[in-house]
N, C-alpha and C. Protein backbone atom coordinates (compact mmCIF):
# COMPACT_ATOMS: atom_id res chain seq x y z
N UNK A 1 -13.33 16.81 -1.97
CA UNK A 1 -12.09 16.99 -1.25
C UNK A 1 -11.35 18.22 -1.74
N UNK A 2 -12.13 19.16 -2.15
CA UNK A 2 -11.47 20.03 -2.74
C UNK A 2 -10.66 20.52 -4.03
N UNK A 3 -10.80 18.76 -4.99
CA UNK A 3 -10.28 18.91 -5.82
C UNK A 3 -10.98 18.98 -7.08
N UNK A 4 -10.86 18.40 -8.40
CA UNK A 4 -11.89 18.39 -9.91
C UNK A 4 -11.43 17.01 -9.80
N UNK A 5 -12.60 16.12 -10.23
CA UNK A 5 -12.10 15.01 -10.49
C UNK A 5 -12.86 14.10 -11.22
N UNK A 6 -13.01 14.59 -13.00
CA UNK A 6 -13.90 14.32 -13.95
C UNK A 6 -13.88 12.75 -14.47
N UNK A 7 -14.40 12.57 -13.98
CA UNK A 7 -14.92 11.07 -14.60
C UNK A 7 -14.86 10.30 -15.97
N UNK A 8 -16.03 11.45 -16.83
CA UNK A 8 -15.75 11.54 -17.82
C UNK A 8 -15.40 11.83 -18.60
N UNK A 9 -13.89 12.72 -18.09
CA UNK A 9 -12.71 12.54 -18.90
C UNK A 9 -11.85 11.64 -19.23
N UNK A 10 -11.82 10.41 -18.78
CA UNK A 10 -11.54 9.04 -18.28
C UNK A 10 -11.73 8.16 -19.13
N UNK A 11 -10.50 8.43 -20.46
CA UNK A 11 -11.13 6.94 -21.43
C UNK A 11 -10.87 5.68 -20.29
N UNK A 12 -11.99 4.95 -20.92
CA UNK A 12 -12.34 3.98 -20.47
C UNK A 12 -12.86 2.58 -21.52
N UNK A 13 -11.83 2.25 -22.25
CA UNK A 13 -12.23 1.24 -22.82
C UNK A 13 -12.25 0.15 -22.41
N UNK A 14 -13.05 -0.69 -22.67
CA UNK A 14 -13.24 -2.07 -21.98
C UNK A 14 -13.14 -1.93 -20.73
N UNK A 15 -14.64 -1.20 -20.46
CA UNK A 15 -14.72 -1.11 -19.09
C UNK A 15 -14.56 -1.98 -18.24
N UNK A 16 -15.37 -2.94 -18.75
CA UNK A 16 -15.37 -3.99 -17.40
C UNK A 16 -14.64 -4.99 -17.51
N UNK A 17 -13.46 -4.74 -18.21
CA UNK A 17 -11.72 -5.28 -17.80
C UNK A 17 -11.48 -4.12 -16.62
N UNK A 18 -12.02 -3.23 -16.88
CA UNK A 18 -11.20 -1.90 -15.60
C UNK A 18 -11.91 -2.39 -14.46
N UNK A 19 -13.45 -2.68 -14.09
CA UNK A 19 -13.67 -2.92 -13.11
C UNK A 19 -13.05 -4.23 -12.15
N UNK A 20 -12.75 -4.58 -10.83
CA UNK A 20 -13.23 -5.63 -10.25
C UNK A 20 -13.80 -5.87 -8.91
N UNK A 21 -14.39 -6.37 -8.11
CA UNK A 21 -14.94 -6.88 -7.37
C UNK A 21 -14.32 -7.34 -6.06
N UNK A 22 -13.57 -7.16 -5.10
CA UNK A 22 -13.14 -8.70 -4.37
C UNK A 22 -14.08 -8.44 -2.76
N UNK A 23 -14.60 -9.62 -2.83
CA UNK A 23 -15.24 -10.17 -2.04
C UNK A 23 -14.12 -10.06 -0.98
N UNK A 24 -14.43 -9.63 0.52
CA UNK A 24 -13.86 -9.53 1.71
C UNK A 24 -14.37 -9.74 2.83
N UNK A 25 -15.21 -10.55 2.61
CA UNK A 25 -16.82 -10.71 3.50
C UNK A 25 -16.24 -11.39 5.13
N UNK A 26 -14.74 -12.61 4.18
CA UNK A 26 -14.02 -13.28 5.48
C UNK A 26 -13.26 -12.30 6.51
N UNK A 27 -13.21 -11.17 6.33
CA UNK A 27 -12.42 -10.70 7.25
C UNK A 27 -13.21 -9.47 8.16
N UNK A 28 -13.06 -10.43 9.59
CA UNK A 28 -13.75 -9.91 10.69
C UNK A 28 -12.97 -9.04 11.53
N UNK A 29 -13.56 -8.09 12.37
CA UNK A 29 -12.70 -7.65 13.57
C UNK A 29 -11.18 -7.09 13.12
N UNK A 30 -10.97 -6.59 12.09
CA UNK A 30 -9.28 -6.74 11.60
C UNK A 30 -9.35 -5.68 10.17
N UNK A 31 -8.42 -5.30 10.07
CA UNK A 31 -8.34 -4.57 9.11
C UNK A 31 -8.71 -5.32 7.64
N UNK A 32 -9.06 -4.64 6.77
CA UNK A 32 -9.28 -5.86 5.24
C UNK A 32 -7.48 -5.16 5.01
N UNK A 33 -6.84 -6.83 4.50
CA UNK A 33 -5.57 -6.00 4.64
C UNK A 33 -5.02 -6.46 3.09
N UNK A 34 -3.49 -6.36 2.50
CA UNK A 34 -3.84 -6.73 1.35
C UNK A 34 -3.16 -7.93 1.11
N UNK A 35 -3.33 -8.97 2.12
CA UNK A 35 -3.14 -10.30 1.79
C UNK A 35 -4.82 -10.68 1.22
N UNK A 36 -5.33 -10.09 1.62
CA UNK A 36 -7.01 -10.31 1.24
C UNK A 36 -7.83 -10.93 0.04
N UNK A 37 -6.74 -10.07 -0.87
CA UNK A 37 -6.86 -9.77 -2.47
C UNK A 37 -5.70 -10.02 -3.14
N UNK A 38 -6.26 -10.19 -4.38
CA UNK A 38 -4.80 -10.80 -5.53
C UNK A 38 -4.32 -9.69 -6.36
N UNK A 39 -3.86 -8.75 -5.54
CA UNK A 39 -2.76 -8.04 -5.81
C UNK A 39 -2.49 -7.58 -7.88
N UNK A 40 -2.26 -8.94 -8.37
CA UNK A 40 -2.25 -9.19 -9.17
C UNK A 40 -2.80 -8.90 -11.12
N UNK A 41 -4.61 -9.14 -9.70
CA UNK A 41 -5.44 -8.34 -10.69
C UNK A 41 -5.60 -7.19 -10.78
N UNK A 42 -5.39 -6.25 -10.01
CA UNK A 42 -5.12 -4.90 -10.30
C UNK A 42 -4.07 -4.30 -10.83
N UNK A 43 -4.88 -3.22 -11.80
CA UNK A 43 -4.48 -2.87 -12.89
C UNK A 43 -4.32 -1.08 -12.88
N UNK A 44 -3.61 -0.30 -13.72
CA UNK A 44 -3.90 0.71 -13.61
C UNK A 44 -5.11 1.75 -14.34
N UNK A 45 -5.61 2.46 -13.39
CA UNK A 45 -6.93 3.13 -13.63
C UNK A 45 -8.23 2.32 -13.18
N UNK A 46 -8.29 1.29 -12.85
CA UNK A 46 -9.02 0.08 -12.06
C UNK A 46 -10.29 0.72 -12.04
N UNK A 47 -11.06 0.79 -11.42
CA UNK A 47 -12.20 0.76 -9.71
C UNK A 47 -12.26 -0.56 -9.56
N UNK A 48 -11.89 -0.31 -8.56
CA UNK A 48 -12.04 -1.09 -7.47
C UNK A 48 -12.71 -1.66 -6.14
N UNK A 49 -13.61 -2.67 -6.01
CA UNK A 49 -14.72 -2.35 -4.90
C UNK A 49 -14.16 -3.88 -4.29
N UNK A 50 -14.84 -3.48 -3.03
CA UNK A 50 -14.55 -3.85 -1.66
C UNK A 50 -16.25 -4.55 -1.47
N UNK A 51 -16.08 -5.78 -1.23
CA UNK A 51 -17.74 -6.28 -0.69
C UNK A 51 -17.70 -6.80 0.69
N UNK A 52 -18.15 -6.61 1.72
CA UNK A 52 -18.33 -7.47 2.90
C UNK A 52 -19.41 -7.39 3.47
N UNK A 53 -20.10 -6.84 2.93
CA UNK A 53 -21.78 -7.49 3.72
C UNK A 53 -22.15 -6.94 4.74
N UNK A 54 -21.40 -5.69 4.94
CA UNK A 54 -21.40 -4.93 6.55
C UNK A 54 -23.15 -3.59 6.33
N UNK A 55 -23.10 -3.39 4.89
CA UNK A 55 -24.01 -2.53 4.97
C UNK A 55 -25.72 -3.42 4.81
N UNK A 56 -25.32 -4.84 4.26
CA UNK A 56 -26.48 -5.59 4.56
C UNK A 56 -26.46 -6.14 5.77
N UNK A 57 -25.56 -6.20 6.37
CA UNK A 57 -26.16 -6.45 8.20
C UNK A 57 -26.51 -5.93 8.54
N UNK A 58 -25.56 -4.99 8.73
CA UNK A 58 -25.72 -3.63 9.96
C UNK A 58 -26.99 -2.51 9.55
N UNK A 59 -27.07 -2.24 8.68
CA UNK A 59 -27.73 -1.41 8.28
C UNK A 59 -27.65 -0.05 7.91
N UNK A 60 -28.12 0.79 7.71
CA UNK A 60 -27.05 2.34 7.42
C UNK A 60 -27.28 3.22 8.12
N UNK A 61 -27.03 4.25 8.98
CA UNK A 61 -27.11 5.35 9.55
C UNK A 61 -27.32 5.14 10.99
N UNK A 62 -26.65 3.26 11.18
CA UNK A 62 -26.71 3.40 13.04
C UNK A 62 -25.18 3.60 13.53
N UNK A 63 -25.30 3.71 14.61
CA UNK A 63 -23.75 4.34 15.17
C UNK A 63 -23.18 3.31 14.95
N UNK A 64 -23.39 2.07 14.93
CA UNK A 64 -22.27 1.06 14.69
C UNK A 64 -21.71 1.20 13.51
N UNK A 65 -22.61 1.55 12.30
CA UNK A 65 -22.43 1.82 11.16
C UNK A 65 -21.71 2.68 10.89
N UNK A 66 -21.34 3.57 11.83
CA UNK A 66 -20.19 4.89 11.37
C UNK A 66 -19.09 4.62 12.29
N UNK A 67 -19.26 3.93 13.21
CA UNK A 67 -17.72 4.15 14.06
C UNK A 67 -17.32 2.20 14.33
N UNK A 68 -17.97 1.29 13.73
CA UNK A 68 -17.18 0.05 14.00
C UNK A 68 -17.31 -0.44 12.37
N UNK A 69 -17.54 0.31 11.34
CA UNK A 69 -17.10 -0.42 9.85
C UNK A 69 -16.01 -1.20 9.49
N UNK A 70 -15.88 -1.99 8.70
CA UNK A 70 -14.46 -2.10 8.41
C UNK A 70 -13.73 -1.06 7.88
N UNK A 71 -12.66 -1.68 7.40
CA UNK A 71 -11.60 -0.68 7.38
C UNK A 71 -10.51 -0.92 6.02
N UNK A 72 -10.15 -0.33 5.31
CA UNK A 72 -8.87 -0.73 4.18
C UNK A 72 -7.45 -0.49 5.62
N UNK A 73 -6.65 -1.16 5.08
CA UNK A 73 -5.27 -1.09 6.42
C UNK A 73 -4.85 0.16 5.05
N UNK A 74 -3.55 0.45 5.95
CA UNK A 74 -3.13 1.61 5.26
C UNK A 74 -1.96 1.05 4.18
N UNK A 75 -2.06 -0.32 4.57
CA UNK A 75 -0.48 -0.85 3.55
C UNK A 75 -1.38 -0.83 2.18
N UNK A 76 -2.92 -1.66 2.17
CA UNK A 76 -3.46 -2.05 0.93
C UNK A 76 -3.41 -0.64 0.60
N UNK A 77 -4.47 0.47 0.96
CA UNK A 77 -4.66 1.51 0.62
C UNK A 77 -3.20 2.17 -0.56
N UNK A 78 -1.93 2.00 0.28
CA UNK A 78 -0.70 2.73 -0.42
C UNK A 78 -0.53 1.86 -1.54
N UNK A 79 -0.69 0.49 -1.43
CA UNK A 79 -0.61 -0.54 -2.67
C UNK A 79 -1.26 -0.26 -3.87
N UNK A 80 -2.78 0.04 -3.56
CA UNK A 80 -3.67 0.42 -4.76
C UNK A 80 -3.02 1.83 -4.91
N UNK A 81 -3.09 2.86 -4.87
CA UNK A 81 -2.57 4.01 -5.14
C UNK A 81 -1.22 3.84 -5.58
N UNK A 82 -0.24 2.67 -5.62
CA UNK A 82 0.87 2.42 -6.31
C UNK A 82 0.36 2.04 -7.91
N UNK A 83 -0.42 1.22 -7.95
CA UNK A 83 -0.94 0.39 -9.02
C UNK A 83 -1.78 1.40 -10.05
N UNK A 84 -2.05 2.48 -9.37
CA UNK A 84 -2.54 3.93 -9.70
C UNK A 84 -3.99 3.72 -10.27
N UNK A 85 -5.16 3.04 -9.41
CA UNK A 85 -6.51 3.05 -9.17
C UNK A 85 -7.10 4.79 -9.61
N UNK A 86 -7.79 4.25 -10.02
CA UNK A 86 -8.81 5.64 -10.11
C UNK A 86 -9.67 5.84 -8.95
N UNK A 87 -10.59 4.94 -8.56
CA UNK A 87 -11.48 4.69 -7.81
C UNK A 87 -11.70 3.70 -6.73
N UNK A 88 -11.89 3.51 -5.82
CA UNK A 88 -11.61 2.53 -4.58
C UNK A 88 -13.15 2.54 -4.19
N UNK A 89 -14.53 1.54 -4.00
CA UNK A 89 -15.86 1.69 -3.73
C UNK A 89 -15.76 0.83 -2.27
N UNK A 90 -16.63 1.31 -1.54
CA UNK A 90 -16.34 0.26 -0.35
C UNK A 90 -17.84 0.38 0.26
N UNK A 91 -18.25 -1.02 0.72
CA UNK A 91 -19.88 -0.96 0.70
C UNK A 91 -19.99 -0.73 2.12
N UNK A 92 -19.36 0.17 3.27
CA UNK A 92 -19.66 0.82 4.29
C UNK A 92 -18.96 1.89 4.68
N UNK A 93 -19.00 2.76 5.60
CA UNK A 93 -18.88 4.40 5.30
C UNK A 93 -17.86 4.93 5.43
N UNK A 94 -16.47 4.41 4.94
CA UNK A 94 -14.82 5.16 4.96
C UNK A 94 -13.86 3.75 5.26
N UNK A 95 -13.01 4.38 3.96
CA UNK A 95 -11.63 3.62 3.74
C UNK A 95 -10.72 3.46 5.07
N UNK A 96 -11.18 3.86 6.40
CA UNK A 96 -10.35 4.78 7.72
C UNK A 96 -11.80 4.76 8.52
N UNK A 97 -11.49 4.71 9.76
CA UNK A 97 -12.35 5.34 10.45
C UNK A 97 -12.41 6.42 11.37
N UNK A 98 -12.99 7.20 11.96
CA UNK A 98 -12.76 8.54 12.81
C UNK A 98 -12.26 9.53 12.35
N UNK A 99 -11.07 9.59 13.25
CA UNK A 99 -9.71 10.86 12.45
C UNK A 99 -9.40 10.50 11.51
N UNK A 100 -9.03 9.17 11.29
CA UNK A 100 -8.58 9.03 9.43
C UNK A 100 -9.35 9.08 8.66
N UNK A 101 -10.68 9.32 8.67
CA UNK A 101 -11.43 8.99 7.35
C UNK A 101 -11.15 10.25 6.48
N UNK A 102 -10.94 11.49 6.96
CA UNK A 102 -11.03 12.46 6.02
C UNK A 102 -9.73 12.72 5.37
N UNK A 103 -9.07 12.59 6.40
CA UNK A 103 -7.37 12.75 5.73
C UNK A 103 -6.99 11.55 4.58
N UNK A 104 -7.44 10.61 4.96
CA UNK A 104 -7.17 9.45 3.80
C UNK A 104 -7.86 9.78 2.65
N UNK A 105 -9.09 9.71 2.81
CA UNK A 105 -9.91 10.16 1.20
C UNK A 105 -9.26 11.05 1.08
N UNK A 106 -8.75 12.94 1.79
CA UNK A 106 -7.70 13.19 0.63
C UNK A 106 -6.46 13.32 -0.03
N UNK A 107 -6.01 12.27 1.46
CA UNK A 107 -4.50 11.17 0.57
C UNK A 107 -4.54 10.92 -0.28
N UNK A 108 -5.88 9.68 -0.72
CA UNK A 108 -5.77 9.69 -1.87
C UNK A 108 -6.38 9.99 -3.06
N UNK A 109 -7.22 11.40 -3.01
CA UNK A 109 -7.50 12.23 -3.83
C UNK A 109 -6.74 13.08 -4.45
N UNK A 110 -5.63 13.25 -3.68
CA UNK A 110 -3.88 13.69 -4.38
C UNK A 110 -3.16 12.79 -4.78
N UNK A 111 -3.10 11.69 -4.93
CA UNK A 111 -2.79 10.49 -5.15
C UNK A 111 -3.57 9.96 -6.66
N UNK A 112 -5.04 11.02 -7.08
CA UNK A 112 -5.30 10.50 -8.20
C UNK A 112 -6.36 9.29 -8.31
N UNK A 113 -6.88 8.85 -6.82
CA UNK A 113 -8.01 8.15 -6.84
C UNK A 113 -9.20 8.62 -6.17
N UNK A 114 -10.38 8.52 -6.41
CA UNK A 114 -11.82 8.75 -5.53
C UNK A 114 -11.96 7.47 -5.05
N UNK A 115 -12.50 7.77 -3.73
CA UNK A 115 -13.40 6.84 -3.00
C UNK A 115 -14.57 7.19 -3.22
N UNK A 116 -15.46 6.23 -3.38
CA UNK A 116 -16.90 5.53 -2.99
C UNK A 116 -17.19 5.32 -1.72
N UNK A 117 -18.02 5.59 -0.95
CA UNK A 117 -18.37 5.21 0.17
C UNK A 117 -19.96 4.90 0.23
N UNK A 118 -20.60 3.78 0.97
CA UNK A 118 -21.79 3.45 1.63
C UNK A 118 -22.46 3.13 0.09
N UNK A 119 -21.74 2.54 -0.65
CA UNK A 119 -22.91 2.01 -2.18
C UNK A 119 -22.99 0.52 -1.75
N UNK A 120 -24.85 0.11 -1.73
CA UNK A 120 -25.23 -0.81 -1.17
C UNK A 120 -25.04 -1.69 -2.83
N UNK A 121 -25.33 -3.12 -2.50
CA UNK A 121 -25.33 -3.97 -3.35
C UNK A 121 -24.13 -3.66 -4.72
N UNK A 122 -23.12 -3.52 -3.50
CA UNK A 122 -21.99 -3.69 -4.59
C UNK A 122 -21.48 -5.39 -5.28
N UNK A 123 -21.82 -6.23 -4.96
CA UNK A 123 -21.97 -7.43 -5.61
C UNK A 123 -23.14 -8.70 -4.57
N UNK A 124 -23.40 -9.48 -4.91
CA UNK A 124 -23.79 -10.61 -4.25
C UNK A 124 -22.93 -11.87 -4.10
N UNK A 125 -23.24 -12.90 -3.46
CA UNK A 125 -21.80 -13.97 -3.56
C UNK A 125 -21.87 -15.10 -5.20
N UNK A 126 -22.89 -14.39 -6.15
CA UNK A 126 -22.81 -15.16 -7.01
C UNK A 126 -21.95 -14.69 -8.27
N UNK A 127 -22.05 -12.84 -8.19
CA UNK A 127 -21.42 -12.24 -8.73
C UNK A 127 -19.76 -12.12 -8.24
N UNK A 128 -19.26 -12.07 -7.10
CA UNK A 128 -17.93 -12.04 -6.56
C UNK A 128 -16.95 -12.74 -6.66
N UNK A 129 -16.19 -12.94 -7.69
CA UNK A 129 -15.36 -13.90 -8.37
C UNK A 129 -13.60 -13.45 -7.74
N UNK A 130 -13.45 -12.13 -7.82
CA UNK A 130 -12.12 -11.97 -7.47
C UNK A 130 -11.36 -12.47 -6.11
């Protein structure tokens, strides 16, 4: 997005207190919005991933796959970027879809977080606790 955005400059202790997971698999047809998730557990400097099962249905690189994905709403999106996330992962192809996808990733790449996009097997339902 035009910007530097080193990773591993990024202490990171106790990583995987920084990571979490939330399963969003229930929300169809509708924005993933942020009644979704517990608010709560997010923390600052996070990553944060998004699971719904859209890239094990659908599959990757069909048109449904780029223009009917889900979606982050724009309230969660401003929420995590309040909570000041590093990273946002989402297991199908943009936080936004269409016209928003690019302007949002670099909303909030000025904002101080990267998105992830299209990383398959971001949890299973045995791993998805949040």
């Amino acid at each position: 997005m035009g910007r530097s955005f080193f990773l591993y400059k990024r202490e990171r202790k106790g990583f995987t207190k920084l990571v979490i997971v939330f399963d969003v698999s229930r929300a169809k047809n509708r924005d993933i919005d942020i009644a979704d998730i517990d608010m709560n557990n997010v923390t600052n400097d996070m990553f944060v991933c998004f699971y719904t099962g859209f890239i094990e249905e659908e599959g990757y690189e069909t048109k449904k796959y780029f223009t009917e994905h889900p979606q982050l709403s724009n309230e969660l999106l401003e929420a995590l970027l309040q909570k000041k996330v590093s990273i946002v992962d989402v297991n199908f192809a943009g936080v936004r879809r269409g016209k928003e996808h690019t302007p949002m990733d670099q909303y909030c790449a000025d904002h101080g977080a990267f998105i992830i996009e299209n990383l398959c097997k971001t949890c299973d339902a045995k791993s998805c606790k949040a």
